[in-house]
Structure formats: structure tokens, C-alpha cells
N, C-alpha and C. Protein backbone atom coordinates (compact mmCIF):
# COMPACT_ATOMS: atom_id res chain seq x y z
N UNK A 1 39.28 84.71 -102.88
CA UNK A 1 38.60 84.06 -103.98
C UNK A 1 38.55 84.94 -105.22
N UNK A 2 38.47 86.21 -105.01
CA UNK A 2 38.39 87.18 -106.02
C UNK A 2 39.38 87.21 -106.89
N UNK A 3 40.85 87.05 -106.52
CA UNK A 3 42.11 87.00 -106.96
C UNK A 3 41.81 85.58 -107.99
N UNK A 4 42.15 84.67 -107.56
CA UNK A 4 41.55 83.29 -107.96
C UNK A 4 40.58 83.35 -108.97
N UNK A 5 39.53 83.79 -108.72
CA UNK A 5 38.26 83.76 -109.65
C UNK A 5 38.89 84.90 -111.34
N UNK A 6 39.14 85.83 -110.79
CA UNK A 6 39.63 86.80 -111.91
C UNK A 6 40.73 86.09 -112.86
N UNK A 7 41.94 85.24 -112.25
CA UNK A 7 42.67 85.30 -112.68
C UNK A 7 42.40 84.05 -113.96
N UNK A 8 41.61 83.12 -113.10
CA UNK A 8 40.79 81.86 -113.62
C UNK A 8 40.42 81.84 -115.01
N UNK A 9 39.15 83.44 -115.25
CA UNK A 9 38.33 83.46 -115.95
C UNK A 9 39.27 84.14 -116.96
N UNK A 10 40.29 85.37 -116.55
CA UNK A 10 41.20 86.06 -117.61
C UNK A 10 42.16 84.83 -118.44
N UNK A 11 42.49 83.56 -117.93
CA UNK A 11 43.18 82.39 -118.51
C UNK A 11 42.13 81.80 -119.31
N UNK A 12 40.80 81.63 -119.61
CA UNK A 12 40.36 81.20 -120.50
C UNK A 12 40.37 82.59 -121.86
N UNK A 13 39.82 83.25 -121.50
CA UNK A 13 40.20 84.41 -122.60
C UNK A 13 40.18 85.99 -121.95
N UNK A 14 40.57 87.04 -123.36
CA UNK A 14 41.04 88.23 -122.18
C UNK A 14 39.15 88.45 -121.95
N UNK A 15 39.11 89.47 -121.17
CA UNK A 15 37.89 90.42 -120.79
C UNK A 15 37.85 91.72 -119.92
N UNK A 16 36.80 92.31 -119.78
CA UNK A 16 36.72 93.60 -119.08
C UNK A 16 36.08 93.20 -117.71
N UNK A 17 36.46 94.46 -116.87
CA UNK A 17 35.85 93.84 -115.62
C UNK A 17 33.95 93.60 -115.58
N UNK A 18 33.88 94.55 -116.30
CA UNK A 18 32.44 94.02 -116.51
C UNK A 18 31.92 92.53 -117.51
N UNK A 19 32.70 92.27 -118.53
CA UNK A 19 32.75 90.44 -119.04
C UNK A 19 32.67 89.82 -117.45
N UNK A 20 33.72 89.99 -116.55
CA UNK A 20 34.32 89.02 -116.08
C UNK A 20 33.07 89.14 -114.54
N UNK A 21 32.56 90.61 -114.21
CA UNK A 21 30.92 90.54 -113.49
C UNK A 21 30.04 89.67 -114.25
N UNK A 22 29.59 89.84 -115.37
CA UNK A 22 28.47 88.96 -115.90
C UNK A 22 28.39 87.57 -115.90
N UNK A 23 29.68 87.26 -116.34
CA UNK A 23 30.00 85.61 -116.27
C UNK A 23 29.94 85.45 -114.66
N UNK A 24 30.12 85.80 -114.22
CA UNK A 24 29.96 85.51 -112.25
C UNK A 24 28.37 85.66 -112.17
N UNK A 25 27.79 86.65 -112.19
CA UNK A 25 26.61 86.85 -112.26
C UNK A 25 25.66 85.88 -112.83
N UNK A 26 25.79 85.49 -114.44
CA UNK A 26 24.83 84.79 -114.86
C UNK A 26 24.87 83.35 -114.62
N UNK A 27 25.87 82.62 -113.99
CA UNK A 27 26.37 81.32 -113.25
C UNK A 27 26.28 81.49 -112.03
N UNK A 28 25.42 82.44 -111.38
CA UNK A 28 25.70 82.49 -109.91
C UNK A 28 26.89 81.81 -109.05
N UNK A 29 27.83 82.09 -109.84
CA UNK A 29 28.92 81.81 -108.81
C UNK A 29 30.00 83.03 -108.23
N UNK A 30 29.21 84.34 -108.34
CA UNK A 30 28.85 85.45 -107.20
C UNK A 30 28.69 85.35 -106.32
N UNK A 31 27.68 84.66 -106.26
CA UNK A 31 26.89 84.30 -104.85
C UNK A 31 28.09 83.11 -104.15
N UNK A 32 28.13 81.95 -105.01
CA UNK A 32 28.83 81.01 -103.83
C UNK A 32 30.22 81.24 -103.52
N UNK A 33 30.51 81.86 -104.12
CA UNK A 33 32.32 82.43 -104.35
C UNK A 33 32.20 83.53 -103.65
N UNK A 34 31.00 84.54 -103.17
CA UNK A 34 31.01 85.39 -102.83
C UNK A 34 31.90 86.52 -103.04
N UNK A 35 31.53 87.02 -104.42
CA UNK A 35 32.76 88.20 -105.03
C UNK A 35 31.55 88.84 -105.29
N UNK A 36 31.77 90.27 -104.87
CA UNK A 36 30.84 91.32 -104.92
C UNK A 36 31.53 92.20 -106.28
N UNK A 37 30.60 92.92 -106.80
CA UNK A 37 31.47 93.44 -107.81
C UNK A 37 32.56 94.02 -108.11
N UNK A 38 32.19 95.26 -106.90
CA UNK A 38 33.10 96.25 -106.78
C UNK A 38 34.65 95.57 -106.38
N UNK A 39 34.66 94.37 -106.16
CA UNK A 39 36.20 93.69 -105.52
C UNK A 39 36.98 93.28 -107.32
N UNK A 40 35.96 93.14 -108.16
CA UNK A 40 36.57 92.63 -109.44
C UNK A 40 37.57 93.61 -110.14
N UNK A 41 37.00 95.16 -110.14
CA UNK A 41 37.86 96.33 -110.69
C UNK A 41 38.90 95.90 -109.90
N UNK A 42 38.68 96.55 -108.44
CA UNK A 42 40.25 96.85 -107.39
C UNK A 42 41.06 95.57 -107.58
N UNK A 43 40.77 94.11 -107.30
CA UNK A 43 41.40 93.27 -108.04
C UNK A 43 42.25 93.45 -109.24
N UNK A 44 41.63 94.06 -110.31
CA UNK A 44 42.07 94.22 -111.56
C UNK A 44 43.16 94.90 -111.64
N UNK A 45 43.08 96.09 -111.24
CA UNK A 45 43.79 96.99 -110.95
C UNK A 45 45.24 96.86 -109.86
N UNK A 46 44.90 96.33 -108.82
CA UNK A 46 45.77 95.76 -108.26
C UNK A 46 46.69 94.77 -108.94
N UNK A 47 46.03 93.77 -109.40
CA UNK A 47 47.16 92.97 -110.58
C UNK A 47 47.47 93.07 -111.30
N UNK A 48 47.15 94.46 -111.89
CA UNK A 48 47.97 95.07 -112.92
C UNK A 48 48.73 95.85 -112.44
N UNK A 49 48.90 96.01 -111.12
CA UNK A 49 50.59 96.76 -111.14
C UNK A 49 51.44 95.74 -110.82
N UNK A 50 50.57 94.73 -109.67
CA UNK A 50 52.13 93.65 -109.81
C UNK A 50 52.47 92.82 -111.11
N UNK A 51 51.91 93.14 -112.22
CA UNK A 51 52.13 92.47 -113.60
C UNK A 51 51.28 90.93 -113.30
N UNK A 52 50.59 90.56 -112.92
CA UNK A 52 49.68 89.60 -112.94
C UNK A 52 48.72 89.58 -114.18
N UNK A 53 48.11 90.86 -114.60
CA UNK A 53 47.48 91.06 -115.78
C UNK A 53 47.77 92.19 -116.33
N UNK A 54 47.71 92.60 -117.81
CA UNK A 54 48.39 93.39 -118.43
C UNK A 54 46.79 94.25 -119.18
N UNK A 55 46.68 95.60 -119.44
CA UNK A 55 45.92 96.11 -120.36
C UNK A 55 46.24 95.28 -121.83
N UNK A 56 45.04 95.06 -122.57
CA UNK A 56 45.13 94.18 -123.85
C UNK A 56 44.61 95.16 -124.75
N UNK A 57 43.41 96.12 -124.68
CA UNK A 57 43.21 96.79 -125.27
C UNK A 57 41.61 97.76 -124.67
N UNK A 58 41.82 99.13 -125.05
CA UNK A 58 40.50 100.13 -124.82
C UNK A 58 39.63 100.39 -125.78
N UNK A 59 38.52 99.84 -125.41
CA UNK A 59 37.33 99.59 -126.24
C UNK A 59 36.74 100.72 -126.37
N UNK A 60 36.32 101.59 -127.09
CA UNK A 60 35.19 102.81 -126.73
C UNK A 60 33.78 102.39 -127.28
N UNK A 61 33.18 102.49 -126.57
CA UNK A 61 31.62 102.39 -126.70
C UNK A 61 30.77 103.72 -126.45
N UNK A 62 30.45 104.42 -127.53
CA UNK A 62 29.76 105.78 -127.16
C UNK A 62 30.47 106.45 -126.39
N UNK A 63 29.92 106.99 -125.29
CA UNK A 63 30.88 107.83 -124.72
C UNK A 63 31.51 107.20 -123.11
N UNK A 64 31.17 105.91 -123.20
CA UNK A 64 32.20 105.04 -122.84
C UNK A 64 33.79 103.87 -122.84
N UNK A 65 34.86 104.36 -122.32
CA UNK A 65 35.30 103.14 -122.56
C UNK A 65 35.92 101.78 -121.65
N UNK A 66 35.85 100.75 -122.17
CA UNK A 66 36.13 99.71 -121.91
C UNK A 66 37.79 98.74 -121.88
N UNK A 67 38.14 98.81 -120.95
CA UNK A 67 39.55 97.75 -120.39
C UNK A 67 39.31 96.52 -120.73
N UNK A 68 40.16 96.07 -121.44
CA UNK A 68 40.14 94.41 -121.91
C UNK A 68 41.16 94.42 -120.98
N UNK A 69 41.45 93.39 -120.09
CA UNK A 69 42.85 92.85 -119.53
C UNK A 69 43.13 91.40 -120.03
N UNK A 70 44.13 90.80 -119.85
CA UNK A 70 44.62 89.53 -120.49
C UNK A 70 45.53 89.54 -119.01
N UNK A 71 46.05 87.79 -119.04
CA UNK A 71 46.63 87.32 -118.21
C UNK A 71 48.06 87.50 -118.34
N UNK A 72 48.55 87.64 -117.79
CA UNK A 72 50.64 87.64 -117.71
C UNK A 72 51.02 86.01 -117.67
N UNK A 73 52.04 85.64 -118.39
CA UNK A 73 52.83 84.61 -117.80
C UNK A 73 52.72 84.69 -116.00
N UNK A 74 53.58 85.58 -115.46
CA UNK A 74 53.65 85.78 -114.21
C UNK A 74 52.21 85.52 -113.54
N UNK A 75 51.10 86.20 -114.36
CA UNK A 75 49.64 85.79 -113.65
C UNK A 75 49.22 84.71 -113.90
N UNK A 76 49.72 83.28 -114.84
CA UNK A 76 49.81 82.55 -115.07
C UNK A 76 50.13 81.35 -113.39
N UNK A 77 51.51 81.63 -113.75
CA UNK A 77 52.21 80.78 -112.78
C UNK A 77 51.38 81.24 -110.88
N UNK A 78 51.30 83.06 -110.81
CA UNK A 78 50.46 83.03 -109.70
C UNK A 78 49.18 82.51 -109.47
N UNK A 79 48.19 82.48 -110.61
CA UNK A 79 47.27 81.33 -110.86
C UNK A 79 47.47 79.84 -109.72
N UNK A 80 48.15 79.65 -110.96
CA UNK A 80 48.72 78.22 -110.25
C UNK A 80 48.61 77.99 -109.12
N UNK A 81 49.63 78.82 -108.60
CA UNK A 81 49.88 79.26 -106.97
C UNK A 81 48.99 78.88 -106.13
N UNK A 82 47.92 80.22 -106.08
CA UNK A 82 46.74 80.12 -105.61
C UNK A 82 45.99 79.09 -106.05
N UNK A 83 45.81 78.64 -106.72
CA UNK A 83 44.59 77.26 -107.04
C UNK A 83 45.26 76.03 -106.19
N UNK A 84 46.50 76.10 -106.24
CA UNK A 84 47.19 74.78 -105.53
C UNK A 84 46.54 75.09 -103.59
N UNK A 85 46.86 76.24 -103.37
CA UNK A 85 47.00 76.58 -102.27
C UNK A 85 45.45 76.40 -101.64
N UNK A 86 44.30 76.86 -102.53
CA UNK A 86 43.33 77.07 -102.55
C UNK A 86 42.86 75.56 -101.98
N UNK A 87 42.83 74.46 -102.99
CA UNK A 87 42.60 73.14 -102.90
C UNK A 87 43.13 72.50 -101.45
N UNK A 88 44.49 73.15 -100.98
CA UNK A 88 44.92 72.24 -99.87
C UNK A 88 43.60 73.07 -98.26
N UNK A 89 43.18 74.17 -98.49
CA UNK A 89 42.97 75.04 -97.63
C UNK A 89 41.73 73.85 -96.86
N UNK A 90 41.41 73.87 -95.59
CA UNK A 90 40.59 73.37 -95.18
C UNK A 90 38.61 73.67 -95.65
N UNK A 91 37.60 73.05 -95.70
CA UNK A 91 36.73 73.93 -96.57
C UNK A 91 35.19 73.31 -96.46
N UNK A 92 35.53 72.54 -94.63
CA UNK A 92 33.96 72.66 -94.14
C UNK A 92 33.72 73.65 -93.40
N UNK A 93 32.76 74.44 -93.74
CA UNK A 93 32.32 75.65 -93.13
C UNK A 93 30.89 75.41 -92.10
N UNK A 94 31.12 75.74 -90.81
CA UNK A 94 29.93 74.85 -90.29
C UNK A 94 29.02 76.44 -90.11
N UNK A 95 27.53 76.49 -89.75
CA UNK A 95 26.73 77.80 -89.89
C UNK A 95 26.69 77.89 -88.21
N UNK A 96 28.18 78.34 -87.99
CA UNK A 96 27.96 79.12 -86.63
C UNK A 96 27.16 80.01 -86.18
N UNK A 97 26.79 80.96 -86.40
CA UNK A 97 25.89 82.14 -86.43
C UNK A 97 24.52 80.89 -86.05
N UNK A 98 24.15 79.95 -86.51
CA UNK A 98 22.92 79.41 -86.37
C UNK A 98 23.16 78.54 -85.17
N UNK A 99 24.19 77.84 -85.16
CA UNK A 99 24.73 76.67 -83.93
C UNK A 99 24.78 77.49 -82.61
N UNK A 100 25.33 78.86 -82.57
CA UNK A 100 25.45 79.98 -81.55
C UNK A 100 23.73 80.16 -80.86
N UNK A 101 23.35 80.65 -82.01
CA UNK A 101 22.01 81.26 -81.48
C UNK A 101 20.83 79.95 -81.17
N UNK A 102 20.82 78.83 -81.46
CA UNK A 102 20.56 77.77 -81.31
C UNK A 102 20.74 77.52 -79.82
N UNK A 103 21.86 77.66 -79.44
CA UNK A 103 22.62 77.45 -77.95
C UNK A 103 21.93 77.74 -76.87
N UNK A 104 21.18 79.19 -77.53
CA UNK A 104 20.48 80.06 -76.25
C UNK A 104 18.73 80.17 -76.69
N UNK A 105 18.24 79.20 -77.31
CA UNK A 105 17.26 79.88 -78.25
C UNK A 105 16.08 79.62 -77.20
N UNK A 106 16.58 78.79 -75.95
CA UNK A 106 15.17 78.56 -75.13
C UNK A 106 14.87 80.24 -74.54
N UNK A 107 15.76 81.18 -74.79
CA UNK A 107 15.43 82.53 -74.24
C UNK A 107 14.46 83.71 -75.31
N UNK A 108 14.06 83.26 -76.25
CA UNK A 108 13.03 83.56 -77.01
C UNK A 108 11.65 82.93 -76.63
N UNK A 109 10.42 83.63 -77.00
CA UNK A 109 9.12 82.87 -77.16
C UNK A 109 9.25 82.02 -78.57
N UNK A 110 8.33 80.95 -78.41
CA UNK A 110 8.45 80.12 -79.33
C UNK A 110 7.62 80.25 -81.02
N UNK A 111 6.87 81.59 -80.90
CA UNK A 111 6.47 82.16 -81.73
C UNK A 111 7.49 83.08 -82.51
N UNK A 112 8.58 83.76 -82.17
CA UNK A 112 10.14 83.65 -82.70
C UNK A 112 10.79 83.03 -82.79
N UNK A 113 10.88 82.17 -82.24
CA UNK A 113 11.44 80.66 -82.95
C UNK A 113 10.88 79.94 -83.96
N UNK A 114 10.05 80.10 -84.34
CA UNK A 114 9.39 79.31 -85.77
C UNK A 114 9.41 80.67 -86.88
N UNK A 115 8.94 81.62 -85.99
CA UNK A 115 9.30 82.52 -86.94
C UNK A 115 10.75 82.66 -87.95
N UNK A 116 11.67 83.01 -87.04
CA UNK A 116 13.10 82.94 -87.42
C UNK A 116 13.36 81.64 -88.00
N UNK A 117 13.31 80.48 -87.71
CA UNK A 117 13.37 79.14 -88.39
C UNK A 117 12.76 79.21 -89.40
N UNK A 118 11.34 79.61 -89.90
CA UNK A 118 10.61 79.34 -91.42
C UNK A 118 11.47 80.76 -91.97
N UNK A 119 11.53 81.96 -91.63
CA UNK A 119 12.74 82.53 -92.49
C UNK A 119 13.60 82.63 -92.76
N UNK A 120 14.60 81.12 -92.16
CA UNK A 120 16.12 80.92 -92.29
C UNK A 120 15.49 80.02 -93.58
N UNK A 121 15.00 78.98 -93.21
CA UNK A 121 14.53 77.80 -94.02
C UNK A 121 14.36 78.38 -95.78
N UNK A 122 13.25 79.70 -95.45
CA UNK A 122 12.63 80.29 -97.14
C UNK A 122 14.02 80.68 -97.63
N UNK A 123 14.76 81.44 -96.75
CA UNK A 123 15.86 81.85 -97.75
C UNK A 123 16.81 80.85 -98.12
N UNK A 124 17.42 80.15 -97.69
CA UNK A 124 18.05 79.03 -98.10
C UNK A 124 17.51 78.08 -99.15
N UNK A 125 15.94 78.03 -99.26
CA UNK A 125 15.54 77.29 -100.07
C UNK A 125 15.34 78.03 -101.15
N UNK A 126 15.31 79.23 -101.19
CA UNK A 126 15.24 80.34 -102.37
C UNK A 126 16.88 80.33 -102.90
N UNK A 127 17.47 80.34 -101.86
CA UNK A 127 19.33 80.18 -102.67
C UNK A 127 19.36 79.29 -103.68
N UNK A 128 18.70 77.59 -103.03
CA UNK A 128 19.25 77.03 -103.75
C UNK A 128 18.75 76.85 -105.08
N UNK A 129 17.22 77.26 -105.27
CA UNK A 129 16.58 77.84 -106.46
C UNK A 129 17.60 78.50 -107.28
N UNK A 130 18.33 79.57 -107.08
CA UNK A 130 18.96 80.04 -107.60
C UNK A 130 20.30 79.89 -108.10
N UNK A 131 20.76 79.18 -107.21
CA UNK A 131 21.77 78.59 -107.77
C UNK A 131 21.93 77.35 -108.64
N UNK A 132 20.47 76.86 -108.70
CA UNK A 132 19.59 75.76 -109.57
C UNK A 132 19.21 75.92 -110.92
N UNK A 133 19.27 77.45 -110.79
CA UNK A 133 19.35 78.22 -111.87
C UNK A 133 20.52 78.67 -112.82
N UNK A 134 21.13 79.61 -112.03
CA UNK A 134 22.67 79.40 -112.13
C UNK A 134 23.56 78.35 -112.92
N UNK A 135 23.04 77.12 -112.27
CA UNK A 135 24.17 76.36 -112.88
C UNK A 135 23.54 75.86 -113.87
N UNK A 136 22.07 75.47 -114.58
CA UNK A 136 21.36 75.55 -115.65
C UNK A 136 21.90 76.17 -116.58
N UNK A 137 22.48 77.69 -116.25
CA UNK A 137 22.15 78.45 -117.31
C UNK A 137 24.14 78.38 -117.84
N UNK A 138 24.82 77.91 -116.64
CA UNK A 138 26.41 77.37 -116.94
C UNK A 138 26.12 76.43 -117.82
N UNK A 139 25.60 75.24 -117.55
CA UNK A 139 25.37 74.24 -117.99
C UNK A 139 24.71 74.20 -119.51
N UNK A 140 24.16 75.23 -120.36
CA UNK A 140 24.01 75.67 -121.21
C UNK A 140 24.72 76.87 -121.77
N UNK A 141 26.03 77.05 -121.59
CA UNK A 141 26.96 77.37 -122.10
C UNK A 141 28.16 76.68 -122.38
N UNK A 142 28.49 75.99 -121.35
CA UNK A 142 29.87 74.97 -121.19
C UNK A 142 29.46 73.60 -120.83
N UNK A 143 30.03 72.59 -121.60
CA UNK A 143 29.67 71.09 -120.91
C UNK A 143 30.38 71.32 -119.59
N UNK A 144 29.23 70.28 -118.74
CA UNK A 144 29.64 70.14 -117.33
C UNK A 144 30.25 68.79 -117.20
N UNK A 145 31.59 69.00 -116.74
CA UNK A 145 32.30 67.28 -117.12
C UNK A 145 32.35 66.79 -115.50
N UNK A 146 32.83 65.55 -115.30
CA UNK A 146 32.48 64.96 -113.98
C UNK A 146 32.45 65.83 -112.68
N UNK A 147 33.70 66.52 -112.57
CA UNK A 147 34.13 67.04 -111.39
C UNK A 147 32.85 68.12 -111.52
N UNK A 148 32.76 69.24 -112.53
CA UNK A 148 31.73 69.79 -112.28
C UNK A 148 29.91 69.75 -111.87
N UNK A 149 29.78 68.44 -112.21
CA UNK A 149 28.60 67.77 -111.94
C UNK A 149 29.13 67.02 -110.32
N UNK A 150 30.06 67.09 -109.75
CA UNK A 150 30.17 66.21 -108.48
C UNK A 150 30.10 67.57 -107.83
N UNK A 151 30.83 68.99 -108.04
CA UNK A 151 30.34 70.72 -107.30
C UNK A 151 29.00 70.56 -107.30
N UNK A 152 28.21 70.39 -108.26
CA UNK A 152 27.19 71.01 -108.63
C UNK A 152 25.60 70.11 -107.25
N UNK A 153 26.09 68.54 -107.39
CA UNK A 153 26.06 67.97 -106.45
C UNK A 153 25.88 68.14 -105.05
N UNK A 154 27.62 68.13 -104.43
CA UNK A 154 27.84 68.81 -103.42
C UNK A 154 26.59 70.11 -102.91
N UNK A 155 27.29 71.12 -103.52
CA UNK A 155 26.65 72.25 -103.27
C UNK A 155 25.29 72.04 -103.08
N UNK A 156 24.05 71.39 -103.88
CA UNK A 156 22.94 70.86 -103.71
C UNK A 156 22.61 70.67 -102.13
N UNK A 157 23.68 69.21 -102.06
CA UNK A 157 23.77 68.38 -101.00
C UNK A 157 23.98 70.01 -99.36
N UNK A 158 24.82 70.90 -99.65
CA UNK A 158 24.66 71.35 -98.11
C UNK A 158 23.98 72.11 -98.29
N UNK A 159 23.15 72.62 -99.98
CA UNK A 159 21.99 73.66 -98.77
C UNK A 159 20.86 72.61 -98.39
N UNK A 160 20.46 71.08 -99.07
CA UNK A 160 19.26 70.40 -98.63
C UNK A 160 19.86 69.82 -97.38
N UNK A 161 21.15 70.04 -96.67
CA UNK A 161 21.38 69.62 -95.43
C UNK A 161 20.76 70.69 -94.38
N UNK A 162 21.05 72.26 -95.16
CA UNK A 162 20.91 72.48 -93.74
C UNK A 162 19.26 72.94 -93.94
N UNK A 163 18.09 72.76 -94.75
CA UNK A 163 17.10 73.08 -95.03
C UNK A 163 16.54 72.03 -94.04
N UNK A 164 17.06 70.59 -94.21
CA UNK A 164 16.45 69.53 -93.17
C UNK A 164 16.91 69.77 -91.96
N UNK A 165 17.99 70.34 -91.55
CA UNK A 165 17.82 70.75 -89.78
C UNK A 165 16.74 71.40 -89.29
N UNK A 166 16.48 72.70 -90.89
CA UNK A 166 15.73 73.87 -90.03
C UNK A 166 14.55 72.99 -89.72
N UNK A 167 14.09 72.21 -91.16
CA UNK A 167 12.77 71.54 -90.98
C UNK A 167 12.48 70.54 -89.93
N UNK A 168 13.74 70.16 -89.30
CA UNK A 168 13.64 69.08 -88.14
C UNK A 168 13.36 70.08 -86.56
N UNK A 169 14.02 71.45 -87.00
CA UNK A 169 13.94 72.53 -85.38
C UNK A 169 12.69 72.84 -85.40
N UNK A 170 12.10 72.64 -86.43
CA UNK A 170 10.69 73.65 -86.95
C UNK A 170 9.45 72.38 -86.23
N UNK A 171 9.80 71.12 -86.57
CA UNK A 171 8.57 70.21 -86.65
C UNK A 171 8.79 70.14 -84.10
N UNK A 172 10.09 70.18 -84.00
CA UNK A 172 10.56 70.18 -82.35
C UNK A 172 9.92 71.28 -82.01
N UNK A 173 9.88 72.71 -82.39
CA UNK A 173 9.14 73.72 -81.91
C UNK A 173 7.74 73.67 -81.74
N UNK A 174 7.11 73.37 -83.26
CA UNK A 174 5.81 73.49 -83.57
C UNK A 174 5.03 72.63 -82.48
N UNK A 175 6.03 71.29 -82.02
CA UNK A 175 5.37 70.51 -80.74
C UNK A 175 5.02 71.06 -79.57
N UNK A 176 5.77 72.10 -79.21
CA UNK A 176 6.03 72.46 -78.15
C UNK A 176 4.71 73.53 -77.30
């Protein structure tokens, strides 16, 4: 995704790897894309030797300086590539880790089981806060045209899916 995401944001205009952190950052789409920072440099760097992106220019700031990169033709067409490839890839992700431990969960007391359930539940419902946020604060930078309002949607739609399981394991426990 990192490849993808970089190459994405360098095709609308050039930037530094730190432009191209913030814009991830202040759209939280860090979080759902899951690109940590440190992958944006080595990315960078990496596609600039296979000519994917080219140095555009070194900024100095005090006694810092700053890499603008710009996109290549070649990072162009690999763009492409990947976005085509990306779209065909399969891309329901089911929360194994929870379906697993679910499996065996009658081997806990049930006072860890509500436990662990109301703190799967808070954090997920704190994500989607944030990513509620996130796309607010996209959404007041760039119009959001259909397809992006049908993501924005979506995404909604599976964290209040899996917030109503927890709340459905939670109300089965609390009986118990």
C-alpha cells in the first residue's frame, strides 16, 4: 500500500517525505492504509533508484534540508500498474484474531470476557471517531465526489459491524 499510496499522492503534485506523512496523517488514512512513517522515506528512496520518482529539488530550512521528489513517467505507468492490480486483489478481511479466540473463549472466566469484549468494543469505537475525524478534516480540503463518499460509507459500515457483534457477545455474556 505504501508503494501505491506514495506514488498516488507524488501524481497529484511533487512533495517531501514529510508533505507526503502529514497528508496521511491529517486524513487518517495512516491508520486505514496502514503506512507507518518510517516505510514512506525507504519507499522513497527505493523508487528512486528504480526511477519511479526522481529528486525535484533540496529545500534548506535552517539547518535542515528537505527532498522534494516528483513522479517519473515510468512511476507514472507503475502507478497504474499497481492501482489496476490493487482493485482486482481480493479485500474482505474477516477479524480472525477475534473469530480464533472466540472459538475457545468458554476457557476464560466470564469476568474476562466482558472485560476483553468492552475493550475490543472502546477501541474500535474510538477508531471510528477518528477516522470520523479524519475524513472531516479530508473533506474540508478536497470535495468528496461519489465514490469517495461510498469509502467513506463503507468504512463506517465495518467498524459499526463489528462494534454490534462485540455489543451482541457482551449483552450473551452479561446473561450468563
Amino acid at each position: 500500500m505504501t508503494r501505491l499510496m506514495v506514488l498516488g499522492l507524488l501524481k497529484l503534485k511533487p512533495m517531501s517525505g514529510y508533505e507526503i506523512q502529514q497528508t496521511l496523517q491529517t486524513s487518517e488514512a495512516d491508520r486505514w492504509a496502514g503506512i507507518l512513517a518510517g516505510s514512506i522515506y525507504h519507499a522513497l528512496k527505493k523508487m528512486e533508484k528504480e526511477q519511479l520518482v526522481e529528486l525535484e529539488a533540496v529545500e534548506n530550512i535552517g539547518n535542515r534540508s528537505k527532498a522534494i521528489y516528483r513522479i517519473t513517467e515510468h512511476g507514472k505507468k507503475e502507478f497504474q500498474t499497481l492501482l489496476k492490480e490493487t482493485l482486482q486483489e481480493q479485500s474482505v478481511n474477516l477479524p480472525s484474531n477475534l473469530y480464533t479466540a472466540l472459538s475457545f473463549i468458554q476457557d476464560l472466566p466470564k469476568d474476562d470476557v466482558l472485560e476483553a469484549l468492552y475493550n475490543q468494543k472502546l477501541q474500535i469505537e474510538t477508531e471510528l471517531e477518528q477516522q470520523k475525524r479524519g475524513i472531516q478534516v479530508k473533506k474540508e480540503h478536497m470535495k468528496a465526489d461519489e465514490v469517495t463518499e461510498l469509502i467513506f460509507h463503507n468504512m463506517y459500515s465495518q467498524y459499526e459491524l463489528q462494534i454490534q457483534l462485540l455489543y451482541d457477545l457482551i449483552k450473551i455474556y452479561e446473561k450468563r
